[in-house]
Protein backbone atom coordinates (compact mmCIF):
# COMPACT_ATOMS: atom_id res chain seq x y z
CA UNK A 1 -9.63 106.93 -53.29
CA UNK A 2 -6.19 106.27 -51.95
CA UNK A 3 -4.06 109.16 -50.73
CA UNK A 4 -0.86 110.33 -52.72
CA UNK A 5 2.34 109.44 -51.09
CA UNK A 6 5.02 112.07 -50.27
CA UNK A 7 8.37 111.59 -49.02
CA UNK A 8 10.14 113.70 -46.62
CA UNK A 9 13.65 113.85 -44.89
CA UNK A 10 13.67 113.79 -41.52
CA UNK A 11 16.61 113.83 -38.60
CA UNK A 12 18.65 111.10 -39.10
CA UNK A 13 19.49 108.04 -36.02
CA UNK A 14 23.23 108.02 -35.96
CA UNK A 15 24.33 104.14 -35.82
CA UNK A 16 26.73 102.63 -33.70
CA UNK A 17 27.85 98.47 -34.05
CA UNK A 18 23.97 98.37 -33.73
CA UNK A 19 22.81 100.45 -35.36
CA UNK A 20 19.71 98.20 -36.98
CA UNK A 21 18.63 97.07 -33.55
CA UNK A 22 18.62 100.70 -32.20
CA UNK A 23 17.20 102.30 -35.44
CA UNK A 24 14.13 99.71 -35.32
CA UNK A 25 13.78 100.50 -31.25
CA UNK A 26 13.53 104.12 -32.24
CA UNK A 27 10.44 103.81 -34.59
CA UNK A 28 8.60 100.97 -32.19
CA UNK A 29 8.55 103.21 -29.27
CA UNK A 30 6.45 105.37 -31.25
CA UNK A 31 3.31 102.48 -30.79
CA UNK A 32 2.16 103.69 -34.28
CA UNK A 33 3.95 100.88 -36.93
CA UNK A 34 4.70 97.22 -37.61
CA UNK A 35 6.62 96.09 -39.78
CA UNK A 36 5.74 95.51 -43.15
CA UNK A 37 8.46 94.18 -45.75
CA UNK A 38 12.26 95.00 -46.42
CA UNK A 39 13.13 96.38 -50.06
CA UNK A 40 17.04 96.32 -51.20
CA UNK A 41 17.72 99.58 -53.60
CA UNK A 42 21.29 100.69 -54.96
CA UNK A 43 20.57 103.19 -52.54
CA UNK A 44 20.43 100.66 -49.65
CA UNK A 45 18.51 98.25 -47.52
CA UNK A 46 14.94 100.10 -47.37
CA UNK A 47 12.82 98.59 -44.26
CA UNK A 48 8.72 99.32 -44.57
CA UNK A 49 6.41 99.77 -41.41
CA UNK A 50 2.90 99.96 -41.75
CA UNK A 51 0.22 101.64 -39.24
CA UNK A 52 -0.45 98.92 -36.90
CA UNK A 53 -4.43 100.26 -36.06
CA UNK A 54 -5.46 97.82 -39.23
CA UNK A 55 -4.81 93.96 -39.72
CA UNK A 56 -1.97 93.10 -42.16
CA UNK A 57 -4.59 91.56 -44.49
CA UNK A 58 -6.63 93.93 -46.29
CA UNK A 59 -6.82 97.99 -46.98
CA UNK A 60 -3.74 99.80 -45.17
CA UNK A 61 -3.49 103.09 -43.49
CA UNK A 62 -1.80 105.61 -45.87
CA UNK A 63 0.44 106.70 -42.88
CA UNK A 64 3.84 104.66 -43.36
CA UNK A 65 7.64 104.90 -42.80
CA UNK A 66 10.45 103.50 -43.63
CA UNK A 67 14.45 103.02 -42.91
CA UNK A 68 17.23 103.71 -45.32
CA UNK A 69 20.03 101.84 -44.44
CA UNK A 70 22.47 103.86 -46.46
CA UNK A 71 24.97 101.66 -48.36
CA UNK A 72 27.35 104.29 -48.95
CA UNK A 73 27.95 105.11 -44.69
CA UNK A 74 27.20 104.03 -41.39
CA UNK A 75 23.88 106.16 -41.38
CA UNK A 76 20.21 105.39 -40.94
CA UNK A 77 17.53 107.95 -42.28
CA UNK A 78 14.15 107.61 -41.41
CA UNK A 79 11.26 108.95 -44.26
CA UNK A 80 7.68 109.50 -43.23
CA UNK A 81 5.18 109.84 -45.20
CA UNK A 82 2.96 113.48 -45.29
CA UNK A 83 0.00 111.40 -45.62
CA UNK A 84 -2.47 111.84 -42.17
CA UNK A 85 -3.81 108.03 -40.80
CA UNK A 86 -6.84 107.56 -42.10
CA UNK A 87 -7.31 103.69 -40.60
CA UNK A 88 -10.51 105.23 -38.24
CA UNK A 89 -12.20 105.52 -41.97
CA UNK A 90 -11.36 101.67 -42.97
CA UNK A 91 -14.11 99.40 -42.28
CA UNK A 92 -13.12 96.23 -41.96
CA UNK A 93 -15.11 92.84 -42.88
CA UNK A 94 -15.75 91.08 -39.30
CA UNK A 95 -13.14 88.05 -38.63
CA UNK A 96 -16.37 85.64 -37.76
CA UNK A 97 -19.62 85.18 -39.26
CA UNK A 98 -22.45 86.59 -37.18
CA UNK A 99 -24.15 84.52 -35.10
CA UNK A 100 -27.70 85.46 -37.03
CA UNK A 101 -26.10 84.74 -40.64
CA UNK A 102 -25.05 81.49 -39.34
CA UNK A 103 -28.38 79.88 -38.25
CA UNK A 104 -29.72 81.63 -42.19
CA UNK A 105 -27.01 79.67 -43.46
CA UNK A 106 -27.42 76.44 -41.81
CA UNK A 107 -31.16 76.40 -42.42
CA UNK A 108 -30.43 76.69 -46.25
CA UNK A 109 -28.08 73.91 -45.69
CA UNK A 110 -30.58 71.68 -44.63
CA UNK A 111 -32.47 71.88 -47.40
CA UNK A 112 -29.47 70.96 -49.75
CA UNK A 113 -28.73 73.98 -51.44
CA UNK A 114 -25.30 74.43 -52.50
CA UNK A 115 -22.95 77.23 -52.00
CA UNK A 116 -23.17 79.07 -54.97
CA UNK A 117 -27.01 78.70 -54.34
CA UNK A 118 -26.81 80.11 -50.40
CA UNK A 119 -24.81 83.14 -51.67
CA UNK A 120 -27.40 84.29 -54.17
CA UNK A 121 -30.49 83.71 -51.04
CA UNK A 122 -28.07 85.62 -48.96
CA UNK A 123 -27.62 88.59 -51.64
CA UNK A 124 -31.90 88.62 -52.44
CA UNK A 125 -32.25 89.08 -48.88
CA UNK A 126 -30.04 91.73 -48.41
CA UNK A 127 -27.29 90.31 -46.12
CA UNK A 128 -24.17 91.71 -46.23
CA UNK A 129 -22.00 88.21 -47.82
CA UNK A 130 -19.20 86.85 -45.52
CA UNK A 131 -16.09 85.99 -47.68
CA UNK A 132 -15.77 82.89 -49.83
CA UNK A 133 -13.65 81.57 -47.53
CA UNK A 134 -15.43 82.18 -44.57
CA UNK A 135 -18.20 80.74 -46.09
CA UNK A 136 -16.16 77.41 -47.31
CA UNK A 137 -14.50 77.22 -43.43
CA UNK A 138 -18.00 77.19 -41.99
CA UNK A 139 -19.21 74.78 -44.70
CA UNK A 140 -16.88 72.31 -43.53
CA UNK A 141 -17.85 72.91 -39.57
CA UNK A 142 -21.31 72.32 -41.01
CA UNK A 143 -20.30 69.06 -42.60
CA UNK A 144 -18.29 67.50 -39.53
CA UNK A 145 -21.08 68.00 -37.37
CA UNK A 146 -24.13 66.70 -39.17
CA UNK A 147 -22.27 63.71 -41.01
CA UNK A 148 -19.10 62.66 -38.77
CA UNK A 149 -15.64 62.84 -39.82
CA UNK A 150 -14.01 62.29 -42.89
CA UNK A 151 -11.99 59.43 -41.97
CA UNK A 152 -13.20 55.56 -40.69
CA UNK A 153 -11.64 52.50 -40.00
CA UNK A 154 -13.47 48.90 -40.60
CA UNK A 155 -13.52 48.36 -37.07
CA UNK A 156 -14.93 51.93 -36.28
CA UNK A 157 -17.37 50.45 -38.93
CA UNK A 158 -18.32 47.58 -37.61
CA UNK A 159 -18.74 48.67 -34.08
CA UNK A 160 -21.50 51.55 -35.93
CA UNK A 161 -23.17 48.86 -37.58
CA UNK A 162 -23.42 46.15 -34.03
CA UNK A 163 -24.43 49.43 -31.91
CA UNK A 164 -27.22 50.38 -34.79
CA UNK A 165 -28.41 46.44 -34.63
CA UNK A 166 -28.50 45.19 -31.56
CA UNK A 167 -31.99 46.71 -30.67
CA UNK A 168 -35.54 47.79 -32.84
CA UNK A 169 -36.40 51.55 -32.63
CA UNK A 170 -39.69 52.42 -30.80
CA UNK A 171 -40.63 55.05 -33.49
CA UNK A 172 -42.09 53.57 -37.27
CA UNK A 173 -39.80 55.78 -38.65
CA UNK A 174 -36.27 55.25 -37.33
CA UNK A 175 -33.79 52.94 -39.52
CA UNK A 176 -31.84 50.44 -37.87
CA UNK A 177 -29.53 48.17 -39.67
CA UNK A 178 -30.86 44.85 -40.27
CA UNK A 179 -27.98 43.15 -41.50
CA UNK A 180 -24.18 43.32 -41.65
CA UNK A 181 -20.50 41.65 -42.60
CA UNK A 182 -17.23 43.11 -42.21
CA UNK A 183 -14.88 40.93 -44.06
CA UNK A 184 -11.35 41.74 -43.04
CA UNK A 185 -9.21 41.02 -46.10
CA UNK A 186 -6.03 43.05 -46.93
CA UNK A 187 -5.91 42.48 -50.19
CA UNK A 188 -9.73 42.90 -50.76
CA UNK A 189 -11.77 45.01 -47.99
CA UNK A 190 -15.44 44.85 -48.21
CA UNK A 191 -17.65 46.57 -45.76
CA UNK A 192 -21.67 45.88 -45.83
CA UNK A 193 -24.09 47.90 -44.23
CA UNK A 194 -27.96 47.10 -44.73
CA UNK A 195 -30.31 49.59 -43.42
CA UNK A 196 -34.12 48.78 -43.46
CA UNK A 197 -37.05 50.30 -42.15
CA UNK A 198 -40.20 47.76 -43.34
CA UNK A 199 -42.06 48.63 -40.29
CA UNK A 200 -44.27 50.63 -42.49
CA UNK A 201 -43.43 49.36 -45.72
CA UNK A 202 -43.95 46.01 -45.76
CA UNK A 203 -47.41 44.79 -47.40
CA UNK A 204 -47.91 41.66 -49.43
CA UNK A 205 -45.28 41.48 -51.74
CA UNK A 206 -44.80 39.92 -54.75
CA UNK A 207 -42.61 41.88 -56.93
CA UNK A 208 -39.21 42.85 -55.95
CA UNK A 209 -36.82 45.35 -57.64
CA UNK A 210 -33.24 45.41 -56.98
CA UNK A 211 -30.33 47.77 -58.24
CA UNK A 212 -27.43 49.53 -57.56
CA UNK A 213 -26.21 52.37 -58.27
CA UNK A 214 -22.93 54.51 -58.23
CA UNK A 215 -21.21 57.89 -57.86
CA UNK A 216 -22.51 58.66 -54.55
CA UNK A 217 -19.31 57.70 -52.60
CA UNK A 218 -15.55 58.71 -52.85
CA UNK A 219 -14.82 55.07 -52.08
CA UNK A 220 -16.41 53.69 -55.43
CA UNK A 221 -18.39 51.18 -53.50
CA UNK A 222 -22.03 50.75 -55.13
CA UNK A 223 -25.42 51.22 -53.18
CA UNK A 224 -27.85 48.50 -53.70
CA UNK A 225 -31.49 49.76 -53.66
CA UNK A 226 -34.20 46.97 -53.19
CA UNK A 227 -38.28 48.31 -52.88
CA UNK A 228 -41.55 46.71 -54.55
CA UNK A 229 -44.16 47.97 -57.02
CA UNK A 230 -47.54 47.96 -55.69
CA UNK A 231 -50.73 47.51 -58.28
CA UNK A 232 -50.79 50.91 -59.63
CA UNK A 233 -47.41 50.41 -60.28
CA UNK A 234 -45.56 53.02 -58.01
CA UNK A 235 -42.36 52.21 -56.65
CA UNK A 236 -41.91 51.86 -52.58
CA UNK A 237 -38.48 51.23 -51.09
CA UNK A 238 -37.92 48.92 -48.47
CA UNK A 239 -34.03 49.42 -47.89
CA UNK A 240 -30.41 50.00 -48.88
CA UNK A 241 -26.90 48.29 -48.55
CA UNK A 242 -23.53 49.85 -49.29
CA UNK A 243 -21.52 46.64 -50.41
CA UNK A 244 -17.92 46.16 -52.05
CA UNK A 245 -19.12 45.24 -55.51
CA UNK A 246 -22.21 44.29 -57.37
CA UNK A 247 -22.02 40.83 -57.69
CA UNK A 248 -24.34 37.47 -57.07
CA UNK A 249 -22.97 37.21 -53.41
CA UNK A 250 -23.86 40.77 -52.93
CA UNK A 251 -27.70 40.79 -53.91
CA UNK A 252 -27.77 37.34 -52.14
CA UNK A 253 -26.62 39.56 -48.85
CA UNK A 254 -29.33 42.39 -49.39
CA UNK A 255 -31.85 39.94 -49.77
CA UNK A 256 -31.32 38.16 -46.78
CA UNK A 257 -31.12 41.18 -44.81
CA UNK A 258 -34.50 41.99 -45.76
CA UNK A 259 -35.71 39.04 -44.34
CA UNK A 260 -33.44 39.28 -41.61
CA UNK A 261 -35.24 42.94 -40.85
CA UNK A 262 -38.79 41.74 -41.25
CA UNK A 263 -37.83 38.68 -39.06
CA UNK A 264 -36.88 41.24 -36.32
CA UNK A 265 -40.01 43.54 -36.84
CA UNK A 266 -42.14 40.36 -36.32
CA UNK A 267 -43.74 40.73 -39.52
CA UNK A 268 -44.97 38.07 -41.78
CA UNK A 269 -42.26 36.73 -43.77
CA UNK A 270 -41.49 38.30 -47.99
CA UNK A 271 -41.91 35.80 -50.61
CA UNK A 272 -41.96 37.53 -53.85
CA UNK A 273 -42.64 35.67 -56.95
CA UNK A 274 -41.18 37.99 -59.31
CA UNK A 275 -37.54 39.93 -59.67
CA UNK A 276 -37.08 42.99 -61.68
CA UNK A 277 -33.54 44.06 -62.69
CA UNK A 278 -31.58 45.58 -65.69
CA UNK A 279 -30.74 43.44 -68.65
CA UNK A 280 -29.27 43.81 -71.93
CA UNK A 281 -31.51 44.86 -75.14
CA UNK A 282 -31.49 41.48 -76.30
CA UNK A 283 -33.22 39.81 -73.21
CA UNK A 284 -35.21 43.04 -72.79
CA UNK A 285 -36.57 41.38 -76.39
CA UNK A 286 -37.35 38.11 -74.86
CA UNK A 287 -38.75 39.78 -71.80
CA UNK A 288 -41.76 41.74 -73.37
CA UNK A 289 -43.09 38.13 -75.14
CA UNK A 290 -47.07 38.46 -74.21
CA UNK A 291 -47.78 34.66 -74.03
CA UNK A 292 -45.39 30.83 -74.25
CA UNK A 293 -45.78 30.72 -77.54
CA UNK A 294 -44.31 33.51 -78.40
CA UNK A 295 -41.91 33.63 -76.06
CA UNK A 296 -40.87 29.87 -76.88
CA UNK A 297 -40.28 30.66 -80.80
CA UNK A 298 -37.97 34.07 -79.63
CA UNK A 299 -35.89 31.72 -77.34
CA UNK A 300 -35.30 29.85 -80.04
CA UNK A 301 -34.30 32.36 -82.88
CA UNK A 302 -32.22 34.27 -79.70
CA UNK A 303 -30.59 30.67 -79.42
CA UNK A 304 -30.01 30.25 -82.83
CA UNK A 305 -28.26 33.58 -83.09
CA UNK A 306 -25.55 33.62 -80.58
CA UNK A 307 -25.30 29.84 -80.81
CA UNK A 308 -21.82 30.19 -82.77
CA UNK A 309 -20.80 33.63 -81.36
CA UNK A 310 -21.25 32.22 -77.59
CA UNK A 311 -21.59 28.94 -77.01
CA UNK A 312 -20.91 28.57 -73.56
CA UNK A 313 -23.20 31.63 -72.07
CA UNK A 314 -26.01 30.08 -74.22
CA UNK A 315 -25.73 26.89 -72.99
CA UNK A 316 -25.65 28.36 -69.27
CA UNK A 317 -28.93 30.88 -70.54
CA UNK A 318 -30.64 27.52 -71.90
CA UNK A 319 -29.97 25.47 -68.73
CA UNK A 320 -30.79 28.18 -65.75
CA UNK A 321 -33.38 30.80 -67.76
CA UNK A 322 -35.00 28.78 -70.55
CA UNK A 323 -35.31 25.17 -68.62
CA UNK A 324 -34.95 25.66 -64.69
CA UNK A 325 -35.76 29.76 -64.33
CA UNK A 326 -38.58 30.03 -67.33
CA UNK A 327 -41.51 32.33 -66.44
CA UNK A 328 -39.55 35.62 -66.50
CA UNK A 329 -41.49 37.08 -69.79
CA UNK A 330 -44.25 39.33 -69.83
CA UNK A 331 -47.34 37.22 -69.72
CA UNK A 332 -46.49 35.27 -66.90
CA UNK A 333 -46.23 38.97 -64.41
CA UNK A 334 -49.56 40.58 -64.87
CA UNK A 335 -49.67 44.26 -63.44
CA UNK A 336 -46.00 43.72 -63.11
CA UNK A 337 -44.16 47.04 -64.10
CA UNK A 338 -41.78 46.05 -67.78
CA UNK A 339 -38.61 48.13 -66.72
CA UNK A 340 -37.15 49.14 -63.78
CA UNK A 341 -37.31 53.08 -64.56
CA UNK A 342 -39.40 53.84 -61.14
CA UNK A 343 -36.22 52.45 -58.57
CA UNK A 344 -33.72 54.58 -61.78
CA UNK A 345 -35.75 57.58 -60.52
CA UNK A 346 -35.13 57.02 -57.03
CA UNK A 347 -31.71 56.08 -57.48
CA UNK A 348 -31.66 60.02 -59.32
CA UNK A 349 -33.35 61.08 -56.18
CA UNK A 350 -30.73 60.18 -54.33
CA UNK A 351 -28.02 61.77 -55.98
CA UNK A 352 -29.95 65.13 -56.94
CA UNK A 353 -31.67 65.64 -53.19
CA UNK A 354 -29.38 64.23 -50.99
CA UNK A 355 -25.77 63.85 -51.77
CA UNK A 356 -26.07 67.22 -54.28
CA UNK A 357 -24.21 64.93 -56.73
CA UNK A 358 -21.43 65.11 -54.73
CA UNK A 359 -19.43 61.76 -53.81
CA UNK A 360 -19.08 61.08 -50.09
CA UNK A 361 -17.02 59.42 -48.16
CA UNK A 362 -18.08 56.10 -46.26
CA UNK A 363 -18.04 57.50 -42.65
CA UNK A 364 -20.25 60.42 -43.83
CA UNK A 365 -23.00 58.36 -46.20
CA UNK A 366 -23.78 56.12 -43.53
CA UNK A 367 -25.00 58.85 -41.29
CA UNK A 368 -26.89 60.50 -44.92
CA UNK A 369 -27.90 56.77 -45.49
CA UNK A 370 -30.52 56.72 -42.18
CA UNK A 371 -31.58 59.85 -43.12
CA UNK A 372 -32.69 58.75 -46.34
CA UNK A 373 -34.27 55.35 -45.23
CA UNK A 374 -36.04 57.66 -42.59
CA UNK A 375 -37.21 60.33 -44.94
CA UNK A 376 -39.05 57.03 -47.00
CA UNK A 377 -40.99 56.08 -44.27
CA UNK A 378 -41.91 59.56 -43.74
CA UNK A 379 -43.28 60.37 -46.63
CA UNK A 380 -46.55 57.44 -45.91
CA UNK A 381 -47.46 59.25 -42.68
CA UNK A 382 -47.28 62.56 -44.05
CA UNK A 383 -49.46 61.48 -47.02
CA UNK A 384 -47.30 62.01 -49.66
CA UNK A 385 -47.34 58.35 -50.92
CA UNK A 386 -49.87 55.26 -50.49
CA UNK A 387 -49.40 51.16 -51.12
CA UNK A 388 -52.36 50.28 -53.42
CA UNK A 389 -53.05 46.94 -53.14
CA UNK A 390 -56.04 47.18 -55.85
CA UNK A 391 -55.27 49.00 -59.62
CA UNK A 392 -56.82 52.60 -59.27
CA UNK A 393 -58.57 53.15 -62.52
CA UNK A 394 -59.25 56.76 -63.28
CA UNK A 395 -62.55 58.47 -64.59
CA UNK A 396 -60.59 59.03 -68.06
CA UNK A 397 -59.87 55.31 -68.35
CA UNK A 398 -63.64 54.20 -67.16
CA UNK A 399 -65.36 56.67 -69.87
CA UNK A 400 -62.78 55.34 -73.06
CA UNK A 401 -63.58 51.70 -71.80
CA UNK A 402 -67.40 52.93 -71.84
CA UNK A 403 -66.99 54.48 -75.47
CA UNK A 404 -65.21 51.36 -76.14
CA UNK A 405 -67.57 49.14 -75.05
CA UNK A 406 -70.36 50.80 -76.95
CA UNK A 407 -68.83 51.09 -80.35
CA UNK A 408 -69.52 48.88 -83.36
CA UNK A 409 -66.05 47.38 -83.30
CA UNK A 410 -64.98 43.54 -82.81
CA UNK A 411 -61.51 42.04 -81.86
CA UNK A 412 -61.10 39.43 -84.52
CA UNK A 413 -57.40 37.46 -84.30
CA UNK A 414 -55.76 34.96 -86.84
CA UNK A 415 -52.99 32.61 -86.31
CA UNK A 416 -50.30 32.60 -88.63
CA UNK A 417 -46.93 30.15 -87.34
CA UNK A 418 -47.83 29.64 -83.96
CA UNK A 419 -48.49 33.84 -83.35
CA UNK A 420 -51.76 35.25 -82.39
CA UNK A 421 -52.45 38.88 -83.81
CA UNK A 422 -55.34 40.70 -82.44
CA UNK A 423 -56.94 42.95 -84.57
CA UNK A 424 -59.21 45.99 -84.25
CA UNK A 425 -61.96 46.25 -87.31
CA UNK A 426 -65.00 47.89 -88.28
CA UNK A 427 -68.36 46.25 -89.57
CA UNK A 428 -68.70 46.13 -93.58
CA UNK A 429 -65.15 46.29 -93.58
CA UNK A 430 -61.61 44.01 -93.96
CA UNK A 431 -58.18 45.05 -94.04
CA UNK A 432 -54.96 43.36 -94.84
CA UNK A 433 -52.08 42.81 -91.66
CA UNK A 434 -48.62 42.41 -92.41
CA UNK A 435 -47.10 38.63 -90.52
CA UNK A 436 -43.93 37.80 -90.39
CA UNK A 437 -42.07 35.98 -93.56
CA UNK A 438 -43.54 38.49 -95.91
CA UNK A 439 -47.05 36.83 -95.56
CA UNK A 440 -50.34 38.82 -96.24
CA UNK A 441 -53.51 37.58 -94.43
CA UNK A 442 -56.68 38.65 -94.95
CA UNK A 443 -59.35 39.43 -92.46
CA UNK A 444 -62.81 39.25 -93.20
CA UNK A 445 -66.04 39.89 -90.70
CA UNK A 446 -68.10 37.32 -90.55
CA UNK A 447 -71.62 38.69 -90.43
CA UNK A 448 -73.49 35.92 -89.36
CA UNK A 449 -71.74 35.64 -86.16
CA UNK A 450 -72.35 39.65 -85.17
């Protein structure tokens, strides 16, 4: 509870031509005060000092003076306050951040917790809380230590990406950078880094998956993922690239860096004979066509609708995807995942783990970028994830096939306009299936044949 301030007259300091000067001399040679701040009254110029045993920033002594320069004469009065120092009783909050609450904090740092997140850990385990901005100032120690520098130029760039090339890492794990092209354009900058680690990774391939994604750097530059599915259908990522946009030229790059970085690993060459990627609803329609049949008559009705509305996309579609580029649909890929949700989740990873949804700045997501690569080729030595290059098929699914197996049901089918329509019935018994054009077929068992 602060102290109630008194005022008191005391002998006055008779002025002369300097009379300021002098006056101020006479209260510094007590070693007690600094000054504090000048007030201007009616009564005069009023000059504050405070009690020099505590910082300027914070709780103050309740000792204090001040000078009245009297505007009415040539006199200088000095008031003191009857108020005892009481600065021995102030503790004050340490300037630094001890050593011990340091390494706590840099240890929660590493495992991506935010700030707001690090202060509650620190409050549970009953450390006292450095300020908000010590903790922001140390924060951004942390950060120019463990990810570089905020700023980059394209030849800083390029010299990283030559020094991180020019040889293969003993250890499985390390990333290197298989691939790269500075283009040095002033009207149009790009900057592409590819960093691979397939040392571990790379198994017989067939399907590819290839995205990018965005929001993880200041920049706006996107970050092409590209990884493969293996039989059970669990995603594995082979690599990254940080490119300028997201175009043909730009998935043409990451490609051929991947087999630029199995080429340097000595590993058999990737040919993959299928590519999954994000389309639009209407080709996600064609897409999920079981058999050519079916996936000859959609063409055609998708043809026939955008004929008119976009003539000169559906003549490209007809000539590259439905003439030169035509086993994309579902029946040609068997155990070939139908979306690409598994490299979405990994692209979610990314942001929620690693950049704490935060956007980064190129010279600092290249360093995060290794560290990412490396932590995927971690995770098969520690255990945590395995290529299967045969379909695991669980004890759930091998007792329903069982039941299956042993029930009194047949798979009958019709064919009704070119469309096949399996069909699950029971013996004794027919039901009626709904085709397309409003037609009703019926479907009878054929006892003779069971």
């Amino acid at each position: 509870m602060e102290t109630a301030l008194e005022i008191v007259e005391v002998p006055t300091y008779v002025s002369d031509d300097e009379m300021d000067t002098k006056a101020e001399e006479a209260v510094i040679k007590e070693n007690h005060w600094s000054y504090h701040y000048t007030n201007t009254t009616a009564a005069g110029k009023k000059k504050f000092f405070r009690c020099n045993k505590v910082k300027a920033r914070g709780k103050q002594c309740d000792a204090g003076i001040y000078l009245l320069f009297d505007s009415t004469n040539d006199k200088v009065v000095l008031f003191r306050t009857t108020s005892n120092h009481t600065h021995d009783s102030i503790q004050e909050k340490p300037s630094r951040i001890p050593n011990e609450v340091k390494k706590i904090i840099q240890e929660l740092f590493e495992l991506k917790l935010k700030l707001k997140a690090i202060i509650e850990v620190l409050h549970e385990r009953g450390v006292t809380l450095p300020s908000i901005s010590q903790l922001n100032n140390f924060f951004r120690t942390i950060k120019n230590t463990k990810l570089s520098p905020t700023s980059i130029s394209l030849g800083e760039i390029e010299q990283w990406c030559l020094e991180s090339s020019q040889s293969i890492p003993e250890s499985n794990d390390t990333p290197f950078v298989a691939s790269y092209q500075i283009i040095y354009d002033d009207d149009n900058e790009n900057d592409d880094v590819d960093d691979d680690d397939t040392s571990t990774n790379c198994f017989n391939i067939k399907k590819i998956h290839a995205d990018a994604t965005y929001k993880l750097m200041w920049q706006g530059f996107p970050v092409l993922i590209v990884g493969t599915t293996d039989l059970d259908r669990r995603f594995h990522s082979l690599g990254m690239a940080v490119c300028s946009n997201e175009a043909t030229q730009d998935f043409r790059f990451l490609f051929r860096g991947l087999q630029e970085g199995v080429q340097k690993l000595n590993l058999e060459e990737i040919n993959p004979e299928f590519l999954i990627s994000d389309g639009a609803d209407a080709i996600q329609s064609l897409q999920t066509a079981q058999n050519e049949r079916i996936f000859i008559k959609a063409s055609n009705l998708f043809v026939k609708k955008w004929l008119k509305k976009q003539p000169r996309f559906i003549e490209y579609f007809q000539n590259e995807w439905l003439t030169t580029h035509n086993e994309w649909y579902e029946g040609v890929g068997h155990f070939t995942p139908s979306t690409n949700n598994a490299l979405e989740a990994t692209n979610n990873v990314i942001k929620k783990e690693n950049t704490l949804r935060e956007r980064l700045l190129l010279s600092r997501f290249k360093v995060l970028a290794f560290e990412i690569v490396e932590k995927w080729s971690k995770s098969y030595e520690r255990g945590l994830k395995q290529y299967s290059d045969k379909q695991t098929i669980s004890l759930e699914l091998w007792t329903s096939g069982y039941q299956w197996v042993k029930s009194n049901k047949s798979i009958l089918s019709t064919e009704c306009d070119n469309l096949v329509i399996p069909t699950l019935v029971e013996k004794e018994k027919c039901r009626k299936v709904e085709i397309s054009k409003g037609k009703n077929v019926e479907i009878k068992i054929d006892k003779s044949r069971m």
